[in-house]
C-alpha atoms as a PDB file:
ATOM      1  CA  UNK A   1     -18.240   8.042   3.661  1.00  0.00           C
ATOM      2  CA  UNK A   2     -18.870  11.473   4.741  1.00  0.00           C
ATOM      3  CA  UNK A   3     -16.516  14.512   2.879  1.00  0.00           C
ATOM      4  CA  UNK A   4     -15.037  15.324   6.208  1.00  0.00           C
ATOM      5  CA  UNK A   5     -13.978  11.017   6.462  1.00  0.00           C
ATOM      6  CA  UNK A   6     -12.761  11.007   2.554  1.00  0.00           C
ATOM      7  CA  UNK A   7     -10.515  14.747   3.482  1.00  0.00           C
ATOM      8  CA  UNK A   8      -9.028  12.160   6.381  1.00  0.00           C
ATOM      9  CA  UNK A   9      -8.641   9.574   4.404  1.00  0.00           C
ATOM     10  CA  UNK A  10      -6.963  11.380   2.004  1.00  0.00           C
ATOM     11  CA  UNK A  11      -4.721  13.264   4.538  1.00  0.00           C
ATOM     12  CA  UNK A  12      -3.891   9.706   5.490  1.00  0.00           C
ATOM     13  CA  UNK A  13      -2.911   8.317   1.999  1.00  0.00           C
ATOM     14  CA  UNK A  14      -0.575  11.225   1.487  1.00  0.00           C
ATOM     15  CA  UNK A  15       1.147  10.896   4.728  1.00  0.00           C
ATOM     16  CA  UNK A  16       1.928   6.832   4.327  1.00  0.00           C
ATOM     17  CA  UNK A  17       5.261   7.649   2.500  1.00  0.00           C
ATOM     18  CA  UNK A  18       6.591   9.677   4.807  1.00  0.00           C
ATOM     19  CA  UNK A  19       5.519   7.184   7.580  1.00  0.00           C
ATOM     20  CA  UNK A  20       7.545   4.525   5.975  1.00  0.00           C
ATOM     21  CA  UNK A  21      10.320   6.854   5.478  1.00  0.00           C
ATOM     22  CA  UNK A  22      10.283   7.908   8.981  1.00  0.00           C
ATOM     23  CA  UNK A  23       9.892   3.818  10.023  1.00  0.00           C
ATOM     24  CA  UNK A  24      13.360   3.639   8.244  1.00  0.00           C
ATOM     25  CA  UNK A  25      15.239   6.271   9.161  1.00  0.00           C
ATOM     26  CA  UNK A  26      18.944   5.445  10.705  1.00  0.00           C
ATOM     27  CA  UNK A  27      18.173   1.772   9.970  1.00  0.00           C
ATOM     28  CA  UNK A  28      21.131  -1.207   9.177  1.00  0.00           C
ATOM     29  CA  UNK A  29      21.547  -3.563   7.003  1.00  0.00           C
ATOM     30  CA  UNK A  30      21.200  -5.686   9.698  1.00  0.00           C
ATOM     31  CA  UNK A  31      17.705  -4.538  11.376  1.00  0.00           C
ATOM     32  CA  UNK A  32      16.898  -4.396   7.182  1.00  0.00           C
ATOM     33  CA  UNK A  33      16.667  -8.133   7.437  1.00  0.00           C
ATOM     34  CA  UNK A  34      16.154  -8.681  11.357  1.00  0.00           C
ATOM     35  CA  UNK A  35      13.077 -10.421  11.279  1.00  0.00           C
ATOM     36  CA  UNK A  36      10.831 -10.216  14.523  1.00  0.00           C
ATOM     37  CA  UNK A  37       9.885 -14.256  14.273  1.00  0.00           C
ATOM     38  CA  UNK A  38      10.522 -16.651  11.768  1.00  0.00           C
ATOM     39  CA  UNK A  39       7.310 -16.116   9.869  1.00  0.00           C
ATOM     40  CA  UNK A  40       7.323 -12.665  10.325  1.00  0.00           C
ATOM     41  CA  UNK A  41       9.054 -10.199   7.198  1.00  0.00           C
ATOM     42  CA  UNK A  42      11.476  -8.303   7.991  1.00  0.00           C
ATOM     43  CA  UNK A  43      11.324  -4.936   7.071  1.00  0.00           C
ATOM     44  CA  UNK A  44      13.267  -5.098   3.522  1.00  0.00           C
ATOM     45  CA  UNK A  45      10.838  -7.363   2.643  1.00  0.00           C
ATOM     46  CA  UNK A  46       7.963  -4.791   4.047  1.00  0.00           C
ATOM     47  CA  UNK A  47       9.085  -2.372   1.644  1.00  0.00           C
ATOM     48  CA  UNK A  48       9.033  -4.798  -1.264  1.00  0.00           C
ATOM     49  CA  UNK A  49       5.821  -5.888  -0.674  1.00  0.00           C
ATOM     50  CA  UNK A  50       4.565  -2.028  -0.419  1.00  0.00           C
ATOM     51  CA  UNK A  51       6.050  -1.159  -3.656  1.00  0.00           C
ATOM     52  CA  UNK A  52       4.258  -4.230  -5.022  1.00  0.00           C
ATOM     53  CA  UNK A  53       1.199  -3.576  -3.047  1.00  0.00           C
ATOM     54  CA  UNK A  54       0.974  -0.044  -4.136  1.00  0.00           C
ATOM     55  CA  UNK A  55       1.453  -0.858  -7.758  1.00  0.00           C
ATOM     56  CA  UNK A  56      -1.853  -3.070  -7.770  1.00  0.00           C
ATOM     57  CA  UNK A  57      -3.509  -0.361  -5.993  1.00  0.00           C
ATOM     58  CA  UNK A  58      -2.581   1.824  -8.804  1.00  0.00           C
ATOM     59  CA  UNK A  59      -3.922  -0.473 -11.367  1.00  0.00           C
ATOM     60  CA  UNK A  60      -7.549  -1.227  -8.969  1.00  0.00           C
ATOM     61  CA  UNK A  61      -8.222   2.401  -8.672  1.00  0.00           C
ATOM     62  CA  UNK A  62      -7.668   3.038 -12.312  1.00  0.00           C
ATOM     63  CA  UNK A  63      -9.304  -0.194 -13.792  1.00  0.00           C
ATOM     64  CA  UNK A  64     -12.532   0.524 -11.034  1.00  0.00           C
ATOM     65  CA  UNK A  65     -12.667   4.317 -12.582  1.00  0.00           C
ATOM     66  CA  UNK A  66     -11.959   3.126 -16.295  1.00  0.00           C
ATOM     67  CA  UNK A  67     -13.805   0.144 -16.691  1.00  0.00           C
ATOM     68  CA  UNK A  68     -17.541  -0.562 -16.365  1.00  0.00           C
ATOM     69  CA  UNK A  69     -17.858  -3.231 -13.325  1.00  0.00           C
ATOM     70  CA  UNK A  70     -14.363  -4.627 -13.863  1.00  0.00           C
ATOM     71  CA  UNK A  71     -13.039  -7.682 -12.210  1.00  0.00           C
ATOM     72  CA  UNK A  72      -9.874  -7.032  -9.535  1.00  0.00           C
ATOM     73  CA  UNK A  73      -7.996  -9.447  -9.379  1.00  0.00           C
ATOM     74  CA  UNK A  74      -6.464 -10.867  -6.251  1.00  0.00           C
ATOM     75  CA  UNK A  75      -2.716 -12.305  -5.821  1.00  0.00           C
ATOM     76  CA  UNK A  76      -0.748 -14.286  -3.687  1.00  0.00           C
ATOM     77  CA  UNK A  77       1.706 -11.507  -1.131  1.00  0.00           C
ATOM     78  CA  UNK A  78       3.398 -14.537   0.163  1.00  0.00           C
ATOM     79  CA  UNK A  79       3.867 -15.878  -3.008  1.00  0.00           C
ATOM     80  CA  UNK A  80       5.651 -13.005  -4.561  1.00  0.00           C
ATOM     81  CA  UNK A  81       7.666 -12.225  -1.279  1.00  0.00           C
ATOM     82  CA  UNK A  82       9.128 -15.561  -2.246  1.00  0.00           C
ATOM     83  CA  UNK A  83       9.674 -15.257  -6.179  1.00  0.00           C
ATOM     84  CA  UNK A  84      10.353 -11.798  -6.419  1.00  0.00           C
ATOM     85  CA  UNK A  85      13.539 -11.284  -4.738  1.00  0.00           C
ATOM     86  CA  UNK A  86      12.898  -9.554  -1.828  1.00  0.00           C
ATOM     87  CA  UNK A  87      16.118  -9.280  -0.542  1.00  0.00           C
ATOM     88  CA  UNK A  88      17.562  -6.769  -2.976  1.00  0.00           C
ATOM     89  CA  UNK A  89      18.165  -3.319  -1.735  1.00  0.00           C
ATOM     90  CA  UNK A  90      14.975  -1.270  -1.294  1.00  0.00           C
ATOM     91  CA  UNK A  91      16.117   1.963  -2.745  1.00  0.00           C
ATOM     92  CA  UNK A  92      13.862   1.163  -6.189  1.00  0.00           C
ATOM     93  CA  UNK A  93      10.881  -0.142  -4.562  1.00  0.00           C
ATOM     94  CA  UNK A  94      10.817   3.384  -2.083  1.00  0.00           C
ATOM     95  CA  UNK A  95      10.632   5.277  -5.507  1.00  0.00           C
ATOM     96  CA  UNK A  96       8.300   3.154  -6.575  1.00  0.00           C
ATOM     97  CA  UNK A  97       5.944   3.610  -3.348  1.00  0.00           C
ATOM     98  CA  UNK A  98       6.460   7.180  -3.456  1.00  0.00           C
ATOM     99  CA  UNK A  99       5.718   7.819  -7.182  1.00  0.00           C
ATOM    100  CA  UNK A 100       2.546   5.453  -7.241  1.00  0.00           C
ATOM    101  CA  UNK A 101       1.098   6.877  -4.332  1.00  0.00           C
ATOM    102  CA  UNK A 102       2.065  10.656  -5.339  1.00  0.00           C
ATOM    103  CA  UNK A 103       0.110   9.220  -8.386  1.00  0.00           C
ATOM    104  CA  UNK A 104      -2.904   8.257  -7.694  1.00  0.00           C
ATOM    105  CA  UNK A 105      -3.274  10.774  -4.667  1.00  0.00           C
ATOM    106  CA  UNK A 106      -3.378  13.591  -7.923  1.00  0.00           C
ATOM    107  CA  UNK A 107      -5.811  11.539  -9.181  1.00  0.00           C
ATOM    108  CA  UNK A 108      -8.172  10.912  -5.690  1.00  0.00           C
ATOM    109  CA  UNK A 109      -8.224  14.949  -5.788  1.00  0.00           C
ATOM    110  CA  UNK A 110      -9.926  15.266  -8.898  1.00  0.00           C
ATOM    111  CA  UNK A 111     -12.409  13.012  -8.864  1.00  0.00           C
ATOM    112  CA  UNK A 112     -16.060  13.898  -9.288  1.00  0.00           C
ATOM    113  CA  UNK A 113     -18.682  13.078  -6.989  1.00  0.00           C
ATOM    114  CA  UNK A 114     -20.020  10.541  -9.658  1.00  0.00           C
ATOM    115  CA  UNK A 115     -16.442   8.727  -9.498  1.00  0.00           C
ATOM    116  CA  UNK A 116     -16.409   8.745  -6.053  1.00  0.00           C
ATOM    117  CA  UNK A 117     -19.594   5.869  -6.350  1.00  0.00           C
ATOM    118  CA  UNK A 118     -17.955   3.657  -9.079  1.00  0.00           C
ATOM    119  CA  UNK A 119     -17.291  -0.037  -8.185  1.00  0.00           C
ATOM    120  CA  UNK A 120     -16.169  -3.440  -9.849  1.00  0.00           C
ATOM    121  CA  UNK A 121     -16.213  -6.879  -8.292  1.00  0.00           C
ATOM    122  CA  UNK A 122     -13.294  -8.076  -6.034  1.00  0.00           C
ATOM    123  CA  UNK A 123     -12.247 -12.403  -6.769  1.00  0.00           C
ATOM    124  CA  UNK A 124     -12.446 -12.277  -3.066  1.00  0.00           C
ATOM    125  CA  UNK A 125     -14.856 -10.381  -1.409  1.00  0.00           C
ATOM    126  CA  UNK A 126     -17.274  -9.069  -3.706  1.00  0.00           C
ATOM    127  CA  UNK A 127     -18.180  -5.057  -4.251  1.00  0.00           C
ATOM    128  CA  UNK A 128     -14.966  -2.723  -4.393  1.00  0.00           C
ATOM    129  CA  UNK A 129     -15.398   0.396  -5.280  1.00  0.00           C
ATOM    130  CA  UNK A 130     -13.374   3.518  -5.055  1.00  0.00           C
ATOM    131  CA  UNK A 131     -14.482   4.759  -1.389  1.00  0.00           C
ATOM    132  CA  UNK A 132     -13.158   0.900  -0.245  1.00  0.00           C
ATOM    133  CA  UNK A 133     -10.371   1.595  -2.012  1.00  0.00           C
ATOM    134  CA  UNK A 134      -8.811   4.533   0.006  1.00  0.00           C
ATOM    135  CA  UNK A 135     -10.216   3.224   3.416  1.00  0.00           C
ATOM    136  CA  UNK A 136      -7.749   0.158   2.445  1.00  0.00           C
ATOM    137  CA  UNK A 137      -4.857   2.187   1.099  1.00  0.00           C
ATOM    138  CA  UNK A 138      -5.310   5.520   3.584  1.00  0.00           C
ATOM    139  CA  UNK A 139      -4.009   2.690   6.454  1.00  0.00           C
ATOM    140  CA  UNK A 140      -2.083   0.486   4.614  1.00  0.00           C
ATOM    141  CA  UNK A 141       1.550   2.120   4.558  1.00  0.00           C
ATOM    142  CA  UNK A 142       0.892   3.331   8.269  1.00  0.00           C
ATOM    143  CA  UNK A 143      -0.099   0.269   9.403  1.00  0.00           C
ATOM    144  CA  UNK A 144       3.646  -1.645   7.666  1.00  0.00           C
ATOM    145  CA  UNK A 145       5.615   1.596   8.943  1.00  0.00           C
ATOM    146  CA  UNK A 146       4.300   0.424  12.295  1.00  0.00           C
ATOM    147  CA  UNK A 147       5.304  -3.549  11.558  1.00  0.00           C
ATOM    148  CA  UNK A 148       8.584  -2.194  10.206  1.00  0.00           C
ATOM    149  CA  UNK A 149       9.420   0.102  13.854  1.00  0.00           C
ATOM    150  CA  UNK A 150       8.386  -3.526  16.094  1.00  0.00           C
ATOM    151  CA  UNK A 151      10.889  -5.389  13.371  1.00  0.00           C
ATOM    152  CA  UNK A 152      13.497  -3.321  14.082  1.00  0.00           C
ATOM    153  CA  UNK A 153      12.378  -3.662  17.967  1.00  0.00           C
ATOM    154  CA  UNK A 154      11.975  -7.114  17.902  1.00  0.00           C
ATOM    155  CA  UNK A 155       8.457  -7.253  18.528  1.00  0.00           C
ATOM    156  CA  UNK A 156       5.971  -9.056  16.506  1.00  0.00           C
END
């Protein structure tokens, strides 16, 4: 990843709460839980599962820069979209989002060039390091704020 990709990237992270912000704005209780198809989340759920998301980001990213060739773990999204009570209101898990993110977006911008090269070993698919890190996360909220908008159009 070239410096001018990683000042994108980065540019990208910072903007995903706002995206999802923007997804929501004017939206019901009813388009909340209007699912697009029946295996589809609707976009309360979306937000759950980016607060929950975002929250293991924040612990990869630190345990990759802390720890000498840690282990990240993976976990089951459907699994805790079903035992974590994602229908409760979504006010928490915005705050959540945005503090996380606001977070570890301090911490992206001080990183040496050193700490920009440090990896661990991903369950599921091997080397992940900090540079896979923020192509994953720079995308991640865009991408949902974009699932959220066809939700609330009834597109899948």
């Amino acid at each position: 990843m070239s410096d001018d990709e990683r000042t994108v990237q980065l540019e990208q992270f910072r903007g995903g709460y706002a995206a999802v912000v923007d997804a929501l704005e004017g939206i019901s209780e009813e388009e909340l839980d209007q699912r697009p198809a029946p295996e589809e989340w609707s976009p309360r759920e979306v937000v759950h599962h980016l607060a929950d998301s975002e929250a293991m980001a924040y612990t990869r990213l630190r345990r990759v820069l802390a720890d000498d060739d840690p282990l990240i773990q993976a976990y089951d999204e459907p699994g805790w979209a079903r035992r974590l009570h994602y229908e409760r209101p979504i006010g928490a898990s915005l705050a959540v989002l945005a503090a996380v993110r606001t977070a570890s977006l301090e911490l992206l911008e001080r990183l040496t060039p050193e700490e920009w090269e440090r990896t661990g070993t991903h369950e599921e698919s091997g080397v992940y390091g900090v540079r896979r890190w923020l192509r994953i996360y720079a995308k991640h909220s865009h991408d949902h704020a974009d699932q959220i908008r066809r939700a609330r159009r009834g597109e899948i």
